[in-house]
N, C-alpha and C. Protein backbone atom coordinates (compact mmCIF):
# COMPACT_ATOMS: atom_id res chain seq x y z
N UNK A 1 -68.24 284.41 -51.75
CA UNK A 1 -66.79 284.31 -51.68
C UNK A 1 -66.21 285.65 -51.21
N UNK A 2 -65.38 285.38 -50.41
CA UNK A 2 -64.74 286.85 -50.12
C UNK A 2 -63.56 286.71 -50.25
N UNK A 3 -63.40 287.96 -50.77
CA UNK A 3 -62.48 288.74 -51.38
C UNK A 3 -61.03 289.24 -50.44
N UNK A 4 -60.00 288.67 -50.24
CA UNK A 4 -59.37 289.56 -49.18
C UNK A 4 -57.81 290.06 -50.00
N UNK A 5 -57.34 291.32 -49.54
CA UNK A 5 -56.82 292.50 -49.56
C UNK A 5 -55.72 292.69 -48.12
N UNK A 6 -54.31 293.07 -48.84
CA UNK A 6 -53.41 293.32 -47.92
C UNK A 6 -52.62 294.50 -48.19
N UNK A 7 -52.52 295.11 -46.96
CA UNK A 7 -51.44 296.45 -46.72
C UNK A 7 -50.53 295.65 -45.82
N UNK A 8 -49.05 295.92 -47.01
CA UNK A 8 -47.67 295.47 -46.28
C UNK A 8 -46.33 296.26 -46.44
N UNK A 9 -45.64 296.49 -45.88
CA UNK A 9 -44.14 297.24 -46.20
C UNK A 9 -43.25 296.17 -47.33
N UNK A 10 -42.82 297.10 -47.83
CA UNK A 10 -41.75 296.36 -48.69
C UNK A 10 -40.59 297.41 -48.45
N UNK A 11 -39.26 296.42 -49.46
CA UNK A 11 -38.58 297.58 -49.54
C UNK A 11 -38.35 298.61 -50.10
N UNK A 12 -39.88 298.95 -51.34
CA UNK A 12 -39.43 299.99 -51.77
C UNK A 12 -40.49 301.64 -51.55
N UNK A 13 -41.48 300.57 -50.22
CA UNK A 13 -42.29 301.07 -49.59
C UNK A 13 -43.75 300.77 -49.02
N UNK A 14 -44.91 301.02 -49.35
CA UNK A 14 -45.66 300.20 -48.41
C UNK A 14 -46.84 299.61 -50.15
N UNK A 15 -47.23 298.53 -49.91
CA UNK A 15 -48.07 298.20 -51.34
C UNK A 15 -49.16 296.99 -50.62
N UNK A 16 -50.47 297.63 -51.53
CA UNK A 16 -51.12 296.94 -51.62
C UNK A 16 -51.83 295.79 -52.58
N UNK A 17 -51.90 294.68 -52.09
CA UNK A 17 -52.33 293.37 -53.27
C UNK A 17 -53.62 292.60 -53.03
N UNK A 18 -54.30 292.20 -53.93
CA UNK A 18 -55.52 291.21 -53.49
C UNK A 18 -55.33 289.61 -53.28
N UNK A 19 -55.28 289.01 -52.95
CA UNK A 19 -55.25 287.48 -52.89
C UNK A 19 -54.82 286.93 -54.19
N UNK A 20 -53.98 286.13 -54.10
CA UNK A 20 -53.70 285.52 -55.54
C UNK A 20 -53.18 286.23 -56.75
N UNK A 21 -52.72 287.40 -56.76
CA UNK A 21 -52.06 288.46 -57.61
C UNK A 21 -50.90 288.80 -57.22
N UNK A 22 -50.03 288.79 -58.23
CA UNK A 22 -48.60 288.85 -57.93
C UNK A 22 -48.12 290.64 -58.17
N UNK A 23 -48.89 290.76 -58.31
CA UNK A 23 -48.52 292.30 -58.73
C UNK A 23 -49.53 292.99 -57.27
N UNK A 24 -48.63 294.56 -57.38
CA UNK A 24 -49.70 295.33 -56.36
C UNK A 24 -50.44 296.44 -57.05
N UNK A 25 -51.51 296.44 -56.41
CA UNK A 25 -52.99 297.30 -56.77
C UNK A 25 -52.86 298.71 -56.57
N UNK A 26 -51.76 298.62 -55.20
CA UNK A 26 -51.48 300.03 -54.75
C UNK A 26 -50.07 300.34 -54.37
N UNK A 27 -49.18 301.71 -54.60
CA UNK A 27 -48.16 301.20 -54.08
C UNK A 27 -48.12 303.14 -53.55
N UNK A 28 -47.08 303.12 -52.64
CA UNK A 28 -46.78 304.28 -51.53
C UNK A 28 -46.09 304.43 -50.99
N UNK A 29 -44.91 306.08 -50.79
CA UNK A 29 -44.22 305.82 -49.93
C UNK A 29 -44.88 305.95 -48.42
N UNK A 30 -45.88 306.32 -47.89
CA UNK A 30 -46.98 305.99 -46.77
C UNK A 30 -47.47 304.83 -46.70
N UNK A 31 -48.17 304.48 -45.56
CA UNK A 31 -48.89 303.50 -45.25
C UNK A 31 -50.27 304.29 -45.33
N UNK A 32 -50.47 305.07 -44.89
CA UNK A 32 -51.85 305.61 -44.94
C UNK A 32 -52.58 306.10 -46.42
N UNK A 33 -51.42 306.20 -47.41
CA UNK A 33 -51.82 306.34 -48.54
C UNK A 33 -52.55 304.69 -48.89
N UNK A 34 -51.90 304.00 -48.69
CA UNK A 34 -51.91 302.57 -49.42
C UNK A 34 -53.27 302.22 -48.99
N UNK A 35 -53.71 302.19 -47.68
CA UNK A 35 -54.57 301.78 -46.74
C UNK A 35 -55.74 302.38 -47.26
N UNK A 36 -55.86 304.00 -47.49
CA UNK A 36 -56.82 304.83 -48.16
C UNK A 36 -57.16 304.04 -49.52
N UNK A 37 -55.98 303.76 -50.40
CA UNK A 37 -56.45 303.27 -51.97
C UNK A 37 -57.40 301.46 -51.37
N UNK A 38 -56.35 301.02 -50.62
CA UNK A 38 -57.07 299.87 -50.50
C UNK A 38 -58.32 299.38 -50.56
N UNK A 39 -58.69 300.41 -49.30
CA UNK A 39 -60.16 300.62 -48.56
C UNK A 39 -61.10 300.49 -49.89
N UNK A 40 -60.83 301.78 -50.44
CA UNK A 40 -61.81 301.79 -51.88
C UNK A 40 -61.83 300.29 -52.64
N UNK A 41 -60.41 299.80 -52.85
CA UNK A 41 -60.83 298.21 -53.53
C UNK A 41 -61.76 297.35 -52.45
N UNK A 42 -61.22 297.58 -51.93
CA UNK A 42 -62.15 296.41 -50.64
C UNK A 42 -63.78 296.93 -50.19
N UNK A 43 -63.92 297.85 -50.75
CA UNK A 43 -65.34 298.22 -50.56
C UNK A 43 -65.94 297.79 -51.77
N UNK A 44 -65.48 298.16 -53.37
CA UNK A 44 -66.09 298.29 -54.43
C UNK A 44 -65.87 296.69 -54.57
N UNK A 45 -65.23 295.40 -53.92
CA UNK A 45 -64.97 294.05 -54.04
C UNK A 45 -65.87 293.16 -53.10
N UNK A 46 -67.22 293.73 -52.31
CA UNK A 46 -67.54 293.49 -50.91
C UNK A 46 -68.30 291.80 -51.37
N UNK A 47 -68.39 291.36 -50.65
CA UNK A 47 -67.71 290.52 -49.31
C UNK A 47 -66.43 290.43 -49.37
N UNK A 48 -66.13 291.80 -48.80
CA UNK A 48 -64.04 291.51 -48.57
C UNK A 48 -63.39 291.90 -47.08
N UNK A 49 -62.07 291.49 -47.13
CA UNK A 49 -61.67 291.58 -45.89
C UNK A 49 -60.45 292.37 -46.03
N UNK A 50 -59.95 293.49 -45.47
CA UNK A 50 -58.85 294.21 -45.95
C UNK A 50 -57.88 293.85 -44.31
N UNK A 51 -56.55 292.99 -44.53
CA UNK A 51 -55.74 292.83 -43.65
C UNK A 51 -54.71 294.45 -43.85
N UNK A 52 -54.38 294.61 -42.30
CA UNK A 52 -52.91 295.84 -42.59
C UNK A 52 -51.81 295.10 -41.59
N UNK A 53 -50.88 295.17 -42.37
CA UNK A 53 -49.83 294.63 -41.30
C UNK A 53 -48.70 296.29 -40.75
N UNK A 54 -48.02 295.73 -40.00
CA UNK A 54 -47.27 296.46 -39.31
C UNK A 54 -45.86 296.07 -40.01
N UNK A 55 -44.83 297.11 -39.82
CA UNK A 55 -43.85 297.05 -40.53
C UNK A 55 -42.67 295.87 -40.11
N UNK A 56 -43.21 295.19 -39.26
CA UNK A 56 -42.45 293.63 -38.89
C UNK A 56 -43.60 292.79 -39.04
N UNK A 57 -44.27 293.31 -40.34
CA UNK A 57 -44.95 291.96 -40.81
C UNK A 57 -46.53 291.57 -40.60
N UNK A 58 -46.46 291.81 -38.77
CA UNK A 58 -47.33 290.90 -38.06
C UNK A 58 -48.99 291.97 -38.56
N UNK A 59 -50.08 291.33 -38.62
CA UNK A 59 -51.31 291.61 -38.43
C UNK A 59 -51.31 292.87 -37.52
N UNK A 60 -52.03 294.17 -38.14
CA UNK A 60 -51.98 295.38 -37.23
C UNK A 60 -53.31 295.46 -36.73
N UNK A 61 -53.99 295.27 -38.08
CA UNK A 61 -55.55 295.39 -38.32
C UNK A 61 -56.42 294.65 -39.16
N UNK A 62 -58.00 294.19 -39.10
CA UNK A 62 -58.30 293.47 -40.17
C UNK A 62 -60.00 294.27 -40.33
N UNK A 63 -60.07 294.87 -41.53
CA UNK A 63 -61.49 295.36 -41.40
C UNK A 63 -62.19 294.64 -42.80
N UNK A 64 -63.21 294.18 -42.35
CA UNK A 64 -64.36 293.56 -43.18
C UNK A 64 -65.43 294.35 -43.83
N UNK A 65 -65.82 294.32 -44.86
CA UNK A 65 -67.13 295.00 -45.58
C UNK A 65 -67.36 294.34 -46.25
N UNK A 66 -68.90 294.44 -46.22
CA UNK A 66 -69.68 295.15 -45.26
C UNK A 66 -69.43 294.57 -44.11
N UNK A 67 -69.60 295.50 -43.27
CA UNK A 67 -69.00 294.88 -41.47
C UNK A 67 -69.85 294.25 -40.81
N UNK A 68 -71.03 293.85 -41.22
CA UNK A 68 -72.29 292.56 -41.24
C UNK A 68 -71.55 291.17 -42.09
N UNK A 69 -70.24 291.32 -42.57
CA UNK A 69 -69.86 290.26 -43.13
C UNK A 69 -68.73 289.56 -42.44
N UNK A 70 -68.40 290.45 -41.03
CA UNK A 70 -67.52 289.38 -40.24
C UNK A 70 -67.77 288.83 -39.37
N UNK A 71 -66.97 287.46 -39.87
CA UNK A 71 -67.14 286.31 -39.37
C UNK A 71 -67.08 286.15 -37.69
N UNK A 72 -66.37 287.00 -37.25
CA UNK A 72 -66.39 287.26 -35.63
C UNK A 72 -67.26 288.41 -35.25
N UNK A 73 -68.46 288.09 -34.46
CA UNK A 73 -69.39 288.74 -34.33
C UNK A 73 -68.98 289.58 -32.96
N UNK A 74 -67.66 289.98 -33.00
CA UNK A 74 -67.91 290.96 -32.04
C UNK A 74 -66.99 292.52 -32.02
N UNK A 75 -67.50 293.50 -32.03
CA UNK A 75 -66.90 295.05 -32.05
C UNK A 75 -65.79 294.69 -32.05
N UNK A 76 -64.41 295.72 -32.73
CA UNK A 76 -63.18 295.61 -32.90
C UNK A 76 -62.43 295.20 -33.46
């Protein structure tokens, strides 16, 4: 089962949550802070998928670990 993990803006700054949890895991006035704490959940949670969105929402980035665990077998 994998595990997936999101970096998103809010309004009281950028926070991170795991699937199905109403509360956040991480919270920041950065994005790069949030993304850093994330990473660590999404590694120590592996088979996981850590989504980052961009500050209108949309999908910025999506990194998988272990990176032998994504589902699209190709670089990037």
């Amino acid at each position: 089962m994998r595990h997936n993990f999101y970096v998103a803006k809010t309004e009281k700054g950028w926070e991170g949550h795991r699937d199905g949890k109403n509360h956040a895991i991480a919270k920041g006035a950065t994005k790069k802070e949030v993304v850093s704490e994330m990473i660590r959940h999404a590694k120590h949670h592996q088979p996981s998928s850590l989504k980052i969105h961009k500050v209108d929402g949309r999908i910025q980035e999506e990194r998988t670990y272990p990176r032998s665990s994504d589902p699209a077998k190709y670089p990037g």
